[in-house]
C-alpha atoms as a PDB file:
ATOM      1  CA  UNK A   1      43.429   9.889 -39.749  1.00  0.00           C
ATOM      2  CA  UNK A   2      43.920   7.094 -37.262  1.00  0.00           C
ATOM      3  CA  UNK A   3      44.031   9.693 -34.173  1.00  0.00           C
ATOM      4  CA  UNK A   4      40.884  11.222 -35.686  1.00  0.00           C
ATOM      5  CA  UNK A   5      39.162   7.510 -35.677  1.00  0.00           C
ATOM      6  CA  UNK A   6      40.153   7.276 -32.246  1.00  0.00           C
ATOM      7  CA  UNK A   7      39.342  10.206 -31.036  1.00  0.00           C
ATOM      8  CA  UNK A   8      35.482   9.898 -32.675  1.00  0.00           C
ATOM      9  CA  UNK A   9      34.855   6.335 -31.294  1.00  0.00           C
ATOM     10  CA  UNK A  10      36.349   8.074 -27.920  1.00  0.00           C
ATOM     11  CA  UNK A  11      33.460  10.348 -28.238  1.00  0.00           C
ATOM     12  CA  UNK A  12      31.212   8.011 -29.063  1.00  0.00           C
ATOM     13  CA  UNK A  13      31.942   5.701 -26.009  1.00  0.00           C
ATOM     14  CA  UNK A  14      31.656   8.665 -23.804  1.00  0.00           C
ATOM     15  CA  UNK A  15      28.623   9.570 -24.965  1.00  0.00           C
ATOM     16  CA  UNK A  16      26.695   6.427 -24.632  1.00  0.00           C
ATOM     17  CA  UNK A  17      27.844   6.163 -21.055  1.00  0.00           C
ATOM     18  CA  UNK A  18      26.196   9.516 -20.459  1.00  0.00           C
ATOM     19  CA  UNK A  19      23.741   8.418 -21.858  1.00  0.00           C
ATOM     20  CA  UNK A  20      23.608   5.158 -20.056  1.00  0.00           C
ATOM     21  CA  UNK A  21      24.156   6.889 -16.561  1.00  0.00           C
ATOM     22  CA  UNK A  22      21.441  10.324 -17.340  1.00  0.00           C
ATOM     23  CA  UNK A  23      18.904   7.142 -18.319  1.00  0.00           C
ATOM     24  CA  UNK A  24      19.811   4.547 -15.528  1.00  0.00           C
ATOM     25  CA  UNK A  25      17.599   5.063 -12.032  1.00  0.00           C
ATOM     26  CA  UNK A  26      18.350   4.096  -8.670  1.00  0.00           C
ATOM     27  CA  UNK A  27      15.725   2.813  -6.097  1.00  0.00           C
ATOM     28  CA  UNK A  28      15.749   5.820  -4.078  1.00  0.00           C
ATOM     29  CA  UNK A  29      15.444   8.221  -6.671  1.00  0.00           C
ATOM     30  CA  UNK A  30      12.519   6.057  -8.302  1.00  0.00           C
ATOM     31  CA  UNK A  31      10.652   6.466  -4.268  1.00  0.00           C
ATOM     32  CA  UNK A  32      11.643   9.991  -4.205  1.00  0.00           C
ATOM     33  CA  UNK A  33       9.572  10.785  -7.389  1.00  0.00           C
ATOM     34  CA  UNK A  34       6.928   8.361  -6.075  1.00  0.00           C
ATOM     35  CA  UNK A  35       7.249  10.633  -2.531  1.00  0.00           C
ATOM     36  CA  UNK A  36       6.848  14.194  -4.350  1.00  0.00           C
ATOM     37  CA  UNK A  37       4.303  12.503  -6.728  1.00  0.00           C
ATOM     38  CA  UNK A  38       2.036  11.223  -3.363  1.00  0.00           C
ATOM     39  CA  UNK A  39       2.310  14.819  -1.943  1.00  0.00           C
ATOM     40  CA  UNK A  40       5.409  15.401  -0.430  1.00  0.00           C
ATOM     41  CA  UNK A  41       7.781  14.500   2.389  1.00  0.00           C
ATOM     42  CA  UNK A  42       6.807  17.363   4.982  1.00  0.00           C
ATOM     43  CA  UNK A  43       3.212  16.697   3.816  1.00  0.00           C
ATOM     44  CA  UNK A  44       3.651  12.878   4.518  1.00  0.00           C
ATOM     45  CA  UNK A  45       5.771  13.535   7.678  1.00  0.00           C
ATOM     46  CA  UNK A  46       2.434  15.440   9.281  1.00  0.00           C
ATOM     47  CA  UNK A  47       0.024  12.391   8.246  1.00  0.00           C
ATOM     48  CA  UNK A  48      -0.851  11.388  11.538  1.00  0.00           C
ATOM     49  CA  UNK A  49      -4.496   9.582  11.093  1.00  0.00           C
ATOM     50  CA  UNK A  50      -7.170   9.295   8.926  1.00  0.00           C
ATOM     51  CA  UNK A  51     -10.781   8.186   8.318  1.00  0.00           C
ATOM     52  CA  UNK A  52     -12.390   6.891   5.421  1.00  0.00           C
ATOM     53  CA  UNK A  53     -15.951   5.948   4.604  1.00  0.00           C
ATOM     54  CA  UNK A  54     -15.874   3.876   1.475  1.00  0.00           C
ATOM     55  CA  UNK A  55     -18.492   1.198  -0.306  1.00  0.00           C
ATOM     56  CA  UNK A  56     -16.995  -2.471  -0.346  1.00  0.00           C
ATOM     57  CA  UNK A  57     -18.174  -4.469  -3.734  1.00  0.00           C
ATOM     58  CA  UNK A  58     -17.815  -8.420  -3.316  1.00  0.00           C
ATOM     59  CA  UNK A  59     -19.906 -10.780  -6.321  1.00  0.00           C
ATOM     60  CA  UNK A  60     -21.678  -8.062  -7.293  1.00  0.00           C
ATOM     61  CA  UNK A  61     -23.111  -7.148  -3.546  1.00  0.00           C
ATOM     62  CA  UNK A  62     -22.210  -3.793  -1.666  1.00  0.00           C
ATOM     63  CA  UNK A  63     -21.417  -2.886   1.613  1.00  0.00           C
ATOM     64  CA  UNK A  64     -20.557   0.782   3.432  1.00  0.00           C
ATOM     65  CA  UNK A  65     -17.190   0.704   5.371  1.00  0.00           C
ATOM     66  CA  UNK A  66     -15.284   2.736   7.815  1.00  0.00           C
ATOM     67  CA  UNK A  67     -11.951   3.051   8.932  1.00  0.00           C
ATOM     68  CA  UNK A  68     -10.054   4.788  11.422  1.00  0.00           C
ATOM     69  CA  UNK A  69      -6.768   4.606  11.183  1.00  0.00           C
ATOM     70  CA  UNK A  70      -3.561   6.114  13.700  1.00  0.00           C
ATOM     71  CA  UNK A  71      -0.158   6.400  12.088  1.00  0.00           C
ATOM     72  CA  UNK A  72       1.753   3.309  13.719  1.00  0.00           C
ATOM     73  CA  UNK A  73      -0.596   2.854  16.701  1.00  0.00           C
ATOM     74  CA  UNK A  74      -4.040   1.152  15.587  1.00  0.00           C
ATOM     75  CA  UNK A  75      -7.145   0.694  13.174  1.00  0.00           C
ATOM     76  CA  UNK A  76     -10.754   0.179  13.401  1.00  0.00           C
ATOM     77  CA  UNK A  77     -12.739  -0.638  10.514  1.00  0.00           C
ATOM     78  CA  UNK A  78     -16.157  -0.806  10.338  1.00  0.00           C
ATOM     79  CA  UNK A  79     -18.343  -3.074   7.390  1.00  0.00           C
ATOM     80  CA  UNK A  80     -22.224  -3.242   7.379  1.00  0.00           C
ATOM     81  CA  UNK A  81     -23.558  -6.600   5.857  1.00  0.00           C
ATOM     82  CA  UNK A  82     -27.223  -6.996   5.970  1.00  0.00           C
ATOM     83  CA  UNK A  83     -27.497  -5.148   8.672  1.00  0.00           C
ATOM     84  CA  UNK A  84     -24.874  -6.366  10.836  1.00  0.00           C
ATOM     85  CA  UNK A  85     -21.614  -4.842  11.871  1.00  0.00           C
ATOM     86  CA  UNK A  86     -18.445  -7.000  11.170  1.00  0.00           C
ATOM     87  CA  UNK A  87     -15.404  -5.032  13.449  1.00  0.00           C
ATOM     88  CA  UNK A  88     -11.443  -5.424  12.705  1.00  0.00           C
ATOM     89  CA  UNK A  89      -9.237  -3.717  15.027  1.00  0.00           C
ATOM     90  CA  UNK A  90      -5.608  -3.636  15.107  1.00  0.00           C
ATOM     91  CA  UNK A  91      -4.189  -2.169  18.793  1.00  0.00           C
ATOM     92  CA  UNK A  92      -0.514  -1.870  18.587  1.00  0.00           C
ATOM     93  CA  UNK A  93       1.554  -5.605  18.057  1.00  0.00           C
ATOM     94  CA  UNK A  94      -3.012  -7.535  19.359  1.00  0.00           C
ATOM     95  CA  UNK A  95      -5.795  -7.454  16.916  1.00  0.00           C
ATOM     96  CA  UNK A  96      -8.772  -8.839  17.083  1.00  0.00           C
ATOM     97  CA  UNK A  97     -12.689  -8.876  15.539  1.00  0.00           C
ATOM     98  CA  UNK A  98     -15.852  -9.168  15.757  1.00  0.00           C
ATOM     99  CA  UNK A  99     -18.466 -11.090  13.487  1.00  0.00           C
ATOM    100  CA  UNK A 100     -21.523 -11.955  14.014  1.00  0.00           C
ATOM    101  CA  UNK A 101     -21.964 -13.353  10.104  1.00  0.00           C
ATOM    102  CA  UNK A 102     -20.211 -16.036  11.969  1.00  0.00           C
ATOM    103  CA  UNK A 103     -21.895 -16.268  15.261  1.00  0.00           C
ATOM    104  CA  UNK A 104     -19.284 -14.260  17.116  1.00  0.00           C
ATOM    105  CA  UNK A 105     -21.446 -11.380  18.533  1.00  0.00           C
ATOM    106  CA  UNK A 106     -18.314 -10.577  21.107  1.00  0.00           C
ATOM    107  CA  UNK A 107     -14.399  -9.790  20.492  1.00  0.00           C
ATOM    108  CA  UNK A 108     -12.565 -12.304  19.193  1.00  0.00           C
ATOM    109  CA  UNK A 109      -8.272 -12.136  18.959  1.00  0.00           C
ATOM    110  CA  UNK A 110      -6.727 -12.028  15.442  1.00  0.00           C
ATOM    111  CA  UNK A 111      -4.237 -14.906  14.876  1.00  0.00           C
ATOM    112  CA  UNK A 112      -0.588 -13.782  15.193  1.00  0.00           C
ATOM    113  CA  UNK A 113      -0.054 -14.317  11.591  1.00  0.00           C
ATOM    114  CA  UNK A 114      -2.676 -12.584  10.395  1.00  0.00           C
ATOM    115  CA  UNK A 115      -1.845  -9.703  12.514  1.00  0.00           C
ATOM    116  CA  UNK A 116       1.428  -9.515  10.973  1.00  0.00           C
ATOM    117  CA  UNK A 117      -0.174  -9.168   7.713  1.00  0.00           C
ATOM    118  CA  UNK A 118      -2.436  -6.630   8.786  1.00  0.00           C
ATOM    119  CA  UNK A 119       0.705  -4.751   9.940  1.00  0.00           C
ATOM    120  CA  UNK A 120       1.620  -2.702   6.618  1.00  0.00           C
ATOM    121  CA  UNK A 121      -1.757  -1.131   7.138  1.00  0.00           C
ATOM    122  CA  UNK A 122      -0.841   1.029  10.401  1.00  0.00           C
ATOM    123  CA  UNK A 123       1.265   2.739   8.358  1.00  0.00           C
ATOM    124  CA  UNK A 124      -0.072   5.582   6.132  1.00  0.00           C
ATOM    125  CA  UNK A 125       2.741   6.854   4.914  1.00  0.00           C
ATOM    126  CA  UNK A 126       4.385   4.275   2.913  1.00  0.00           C
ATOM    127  CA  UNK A 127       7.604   3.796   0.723  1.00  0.00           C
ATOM    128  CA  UNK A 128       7.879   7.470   2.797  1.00  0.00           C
ATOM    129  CA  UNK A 129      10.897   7.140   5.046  1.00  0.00           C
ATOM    130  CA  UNK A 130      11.364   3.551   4.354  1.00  0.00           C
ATOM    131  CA  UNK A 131      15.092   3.035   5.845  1.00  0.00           C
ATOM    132  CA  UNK A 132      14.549   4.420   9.073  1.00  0.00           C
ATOM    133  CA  UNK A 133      11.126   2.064   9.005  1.00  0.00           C
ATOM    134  CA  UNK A 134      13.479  -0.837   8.804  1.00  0.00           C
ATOM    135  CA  UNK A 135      12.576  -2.038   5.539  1.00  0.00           C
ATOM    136  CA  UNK A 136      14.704  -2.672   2.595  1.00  0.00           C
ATOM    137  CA  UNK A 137      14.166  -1.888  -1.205  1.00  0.00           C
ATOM    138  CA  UNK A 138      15.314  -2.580  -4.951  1.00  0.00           C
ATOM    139  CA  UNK A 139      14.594  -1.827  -8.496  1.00  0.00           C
ATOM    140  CA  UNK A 140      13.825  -4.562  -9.875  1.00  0.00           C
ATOM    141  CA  UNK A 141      13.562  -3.767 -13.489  1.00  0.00           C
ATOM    142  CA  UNK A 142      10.534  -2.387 -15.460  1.00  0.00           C
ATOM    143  CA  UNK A 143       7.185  -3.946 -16.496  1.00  0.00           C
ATOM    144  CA  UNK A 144       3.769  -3.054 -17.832  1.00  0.00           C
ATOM    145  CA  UNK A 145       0.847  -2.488 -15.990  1.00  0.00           C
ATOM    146  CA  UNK A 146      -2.438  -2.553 -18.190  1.00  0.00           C
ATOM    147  CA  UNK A 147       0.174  -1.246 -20.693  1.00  0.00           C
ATOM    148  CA  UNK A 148       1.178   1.378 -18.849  1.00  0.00           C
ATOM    149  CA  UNK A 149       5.232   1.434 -17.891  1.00  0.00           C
ATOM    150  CA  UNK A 150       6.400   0.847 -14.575  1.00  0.00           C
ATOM    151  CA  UNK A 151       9.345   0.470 -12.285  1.00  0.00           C
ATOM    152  CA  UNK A 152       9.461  -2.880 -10.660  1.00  0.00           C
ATOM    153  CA  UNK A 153      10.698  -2.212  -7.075  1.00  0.00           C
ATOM    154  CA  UNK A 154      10.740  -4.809  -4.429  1.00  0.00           C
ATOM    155  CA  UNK A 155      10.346  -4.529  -0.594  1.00  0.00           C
ATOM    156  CA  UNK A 156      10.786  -5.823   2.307  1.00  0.00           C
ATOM    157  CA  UNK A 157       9.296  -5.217   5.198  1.00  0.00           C
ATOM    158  CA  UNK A 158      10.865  -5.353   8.772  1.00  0.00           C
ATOM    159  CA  UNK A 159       8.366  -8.164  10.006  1.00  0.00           C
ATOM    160  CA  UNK A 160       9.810 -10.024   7.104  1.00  0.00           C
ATOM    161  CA  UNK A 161       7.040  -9.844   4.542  1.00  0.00           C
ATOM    162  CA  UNK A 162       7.812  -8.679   0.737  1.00  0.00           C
ATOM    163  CA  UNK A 163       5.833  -6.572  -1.688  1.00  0.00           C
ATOM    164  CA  UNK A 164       6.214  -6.166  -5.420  1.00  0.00           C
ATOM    165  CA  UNK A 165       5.286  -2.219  -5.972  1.00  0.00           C
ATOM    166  CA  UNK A 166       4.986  -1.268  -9.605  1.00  0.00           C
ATOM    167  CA  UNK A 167       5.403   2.399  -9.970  1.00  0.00           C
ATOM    168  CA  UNK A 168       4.282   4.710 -12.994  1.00  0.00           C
ATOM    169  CA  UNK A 169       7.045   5.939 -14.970  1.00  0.00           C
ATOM    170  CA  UNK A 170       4.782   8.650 -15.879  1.00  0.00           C
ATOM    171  CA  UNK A 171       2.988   9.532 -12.857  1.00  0.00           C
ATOM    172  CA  UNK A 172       4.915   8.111 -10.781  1.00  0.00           C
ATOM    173  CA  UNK A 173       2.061   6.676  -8.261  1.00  0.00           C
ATOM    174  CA  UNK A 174       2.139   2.938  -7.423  1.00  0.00           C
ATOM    175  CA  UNK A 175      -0.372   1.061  -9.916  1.00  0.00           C
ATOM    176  CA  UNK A 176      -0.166  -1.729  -8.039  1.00  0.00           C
ATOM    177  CA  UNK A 177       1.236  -4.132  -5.319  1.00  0.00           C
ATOM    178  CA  UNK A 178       2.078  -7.935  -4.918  1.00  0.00           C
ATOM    179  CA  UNK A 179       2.405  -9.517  -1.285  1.00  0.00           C
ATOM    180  CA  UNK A 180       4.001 -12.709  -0.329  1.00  0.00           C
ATOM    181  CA  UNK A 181       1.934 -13.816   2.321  1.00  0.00           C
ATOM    182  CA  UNK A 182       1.127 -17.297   4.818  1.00  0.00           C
ATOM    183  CA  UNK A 183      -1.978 -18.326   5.458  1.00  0.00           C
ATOM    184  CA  UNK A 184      -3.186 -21.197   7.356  1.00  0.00           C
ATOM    185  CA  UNK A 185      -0.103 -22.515   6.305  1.00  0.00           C
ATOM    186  CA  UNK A 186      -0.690 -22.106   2.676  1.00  0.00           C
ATOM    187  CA  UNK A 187       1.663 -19.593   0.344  1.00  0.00           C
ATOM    188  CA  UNK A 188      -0.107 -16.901  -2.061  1.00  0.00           C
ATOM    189  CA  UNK A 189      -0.103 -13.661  -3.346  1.00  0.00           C
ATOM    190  CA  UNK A 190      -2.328 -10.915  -2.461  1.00  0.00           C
ATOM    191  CA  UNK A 191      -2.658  -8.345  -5.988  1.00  0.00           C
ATOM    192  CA  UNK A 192      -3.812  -4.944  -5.231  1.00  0.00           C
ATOM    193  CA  UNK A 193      -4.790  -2.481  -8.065  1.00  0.00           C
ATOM    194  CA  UNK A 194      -4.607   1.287  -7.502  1.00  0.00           C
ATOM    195  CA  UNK A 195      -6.848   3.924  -9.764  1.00  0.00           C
ATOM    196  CA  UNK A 196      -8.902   6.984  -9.746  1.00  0.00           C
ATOM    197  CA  UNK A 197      -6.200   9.358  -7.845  1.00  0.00           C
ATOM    198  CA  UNK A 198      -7.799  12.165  -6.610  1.00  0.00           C
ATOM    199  CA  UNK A 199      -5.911  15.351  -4.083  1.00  0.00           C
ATOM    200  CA  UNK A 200      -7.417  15.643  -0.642  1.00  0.00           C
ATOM    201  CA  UNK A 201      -5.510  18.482   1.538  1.00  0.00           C
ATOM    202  CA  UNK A 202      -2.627  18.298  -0.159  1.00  0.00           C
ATOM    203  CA  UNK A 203      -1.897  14.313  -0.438  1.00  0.00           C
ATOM    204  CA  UNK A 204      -2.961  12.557  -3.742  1.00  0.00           C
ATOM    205  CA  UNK A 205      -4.679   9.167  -2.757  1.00  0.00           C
ATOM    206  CA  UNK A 206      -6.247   6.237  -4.889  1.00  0.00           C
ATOM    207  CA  UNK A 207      -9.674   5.971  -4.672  1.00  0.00           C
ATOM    208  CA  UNK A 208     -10.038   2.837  -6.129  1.00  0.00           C
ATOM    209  CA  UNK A 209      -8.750   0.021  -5.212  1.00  0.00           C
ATOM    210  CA  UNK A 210      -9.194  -3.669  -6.271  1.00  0.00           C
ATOM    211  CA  UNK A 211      -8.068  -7.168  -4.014  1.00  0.00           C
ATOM    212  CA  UNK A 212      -7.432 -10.146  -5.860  1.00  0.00           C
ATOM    213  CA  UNK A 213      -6.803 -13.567  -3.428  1.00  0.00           C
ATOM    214  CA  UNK A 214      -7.664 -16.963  -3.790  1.00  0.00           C
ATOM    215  CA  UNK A 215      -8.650 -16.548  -0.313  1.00  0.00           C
ATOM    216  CA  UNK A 216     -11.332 -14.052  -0.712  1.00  0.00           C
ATOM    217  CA  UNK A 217     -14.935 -14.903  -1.505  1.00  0.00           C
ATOM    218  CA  UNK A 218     -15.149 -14.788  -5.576  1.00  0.00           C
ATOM    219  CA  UNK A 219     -11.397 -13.974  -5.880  1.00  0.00           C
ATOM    220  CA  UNK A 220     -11.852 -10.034  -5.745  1.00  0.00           C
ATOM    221  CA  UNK A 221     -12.570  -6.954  -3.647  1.00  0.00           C
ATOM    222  CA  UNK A 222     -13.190  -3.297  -5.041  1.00  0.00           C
ATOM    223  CA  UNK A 223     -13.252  -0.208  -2.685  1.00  0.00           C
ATOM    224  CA  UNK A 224     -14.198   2.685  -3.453  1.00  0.00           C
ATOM    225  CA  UNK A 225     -13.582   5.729  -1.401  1.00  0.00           C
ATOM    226  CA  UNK A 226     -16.670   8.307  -0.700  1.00  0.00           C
ATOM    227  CA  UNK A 227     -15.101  10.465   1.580  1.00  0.00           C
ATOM    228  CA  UNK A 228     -11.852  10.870   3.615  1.00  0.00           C
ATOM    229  CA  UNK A 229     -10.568  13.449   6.446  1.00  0.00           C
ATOM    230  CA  UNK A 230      -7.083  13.738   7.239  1.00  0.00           C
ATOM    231  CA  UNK A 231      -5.663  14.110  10.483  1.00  0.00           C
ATOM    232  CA  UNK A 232      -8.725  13.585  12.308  1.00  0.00           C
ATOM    233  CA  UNK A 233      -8.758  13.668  15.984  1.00  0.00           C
ATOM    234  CA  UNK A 234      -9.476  10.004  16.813  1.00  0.00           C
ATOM    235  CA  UNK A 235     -10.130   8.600  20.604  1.00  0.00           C
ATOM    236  CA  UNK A 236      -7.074   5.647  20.455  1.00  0.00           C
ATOM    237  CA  UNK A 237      -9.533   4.023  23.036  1.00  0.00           C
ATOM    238  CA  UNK A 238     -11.748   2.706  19.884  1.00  0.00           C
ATOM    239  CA  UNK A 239      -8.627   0.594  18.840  1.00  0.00           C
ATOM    240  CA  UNK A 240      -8.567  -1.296  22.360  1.00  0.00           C
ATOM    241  CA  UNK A 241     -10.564  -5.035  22.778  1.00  0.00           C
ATOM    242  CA  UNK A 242     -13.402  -4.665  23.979  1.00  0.00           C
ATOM    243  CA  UNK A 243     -13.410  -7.017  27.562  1.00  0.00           C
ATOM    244  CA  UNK A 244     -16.037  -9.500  27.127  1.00  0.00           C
END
């Protein structure tokens, strides 16, 4: 009687650490569903640029926007604001804009810091490939996001800056980010929401997204994409500052 006691709480030791271990998720296996889930890694790995023409809601006003963007190598983004053209433009490591709601009708340079926070958008791909990007990643726990479970993963990135990602245990898309980020020599956090996931060639992509900052005019930002072509042939030469 005493073996067979032994031998069932054995059993039942071994069990819950299968069940433990079948349950338990790494980081990378969390980004690898989150990969698949986005498209794919060969379809990722042949994302080389995209454009987007989207509509820009700020305190209840809207504006059309466009943006060209070249995997790792530059953006341009274009928004219309009664009737003038506002122009950001990242060019490799230099950025700069131009905006004449502010009285600058020529190119201006982009702070160093605020280039580096514009950074993570050069890259199109992602959490894809993030170890050979430089960056670094845990799973963090889980969380809710307007009820919905997520993983909790955190990043960093190799300029230094940090993102929260939650990631849909269900869907596995990201729901939504949290940045760390420095500006004019204040700390805050940037929130961006992530809905309406629609397939274009292949990649799924969130056509909604929502900015929350302290430093943005009313707190919040919605975008919501009207079109979008992938791997666009795009003349890098719109991505250089204009000499004044």
């Amino acid at each position: 009687m005493r073996n067979y006691l032994m031998i069932r709480l054995l059993c039942v030791a071994l069990l819950a650490t299968a069940l433990r271990t079948a349950s338990a998720q790494t980081v990378d296996e969390v980004i690898d569903k989150h990969i698949a889930a986005m498209g794919g890694a060969s379809k990722l790995a042949s994302l080389k640029s995209m454009k987007m023409e989207a509509a820009a809601q700020v305190m209840g006003m809207e504006f059309p926007s466009s943006t060209t963007v070249v995997q790792g190598r530059g953006l341009r983004s274009e928004t219309t604001v009664q009737g003038m053209t506002i122009v950001n433009a990242l060019d490799g490591d230099k950025g700069w804009m131009i905006n004449p709601m502010a009285g600058q009708n020529t190119a201006v340079a982009l702070p160093e810091e605020q280039v580096k926070l514009s950074a993570g958008q050069l890259d199109l791909t992602g959490l894809y490939n993030y170890k050979q990007k430089g960056h670094t990643a845990q799973l963090a726990g889980e969380d809710k996001v307007n009820g919905a479970p997520v993983y909790v993963v955190k990043v960093k990135l190799n300029n230094g800056m940090e993102t929260t990602h939650y990631i849909s245990k269900e869907t596995n898309y990201i729901l939504k980010t949290a940045t760390n980020v420095q500006a004019e020599g204040q700390n805050m956090v940037v929130n961006t929401s992530f809905s309406n996931f629609k397939q274009v060639d292949g990649l799924t992509l969130p056509f909604t997204t929502e900015i929350e900052s302290a430093a943005m005019p009313g707190g919040a930002m919605t975008m919501t994409i009207k079109s979008v072509q992938v791997n666009p042939t795009v003349d890098e030469s719109i991505f250089a500052m204009p000499k004044n």
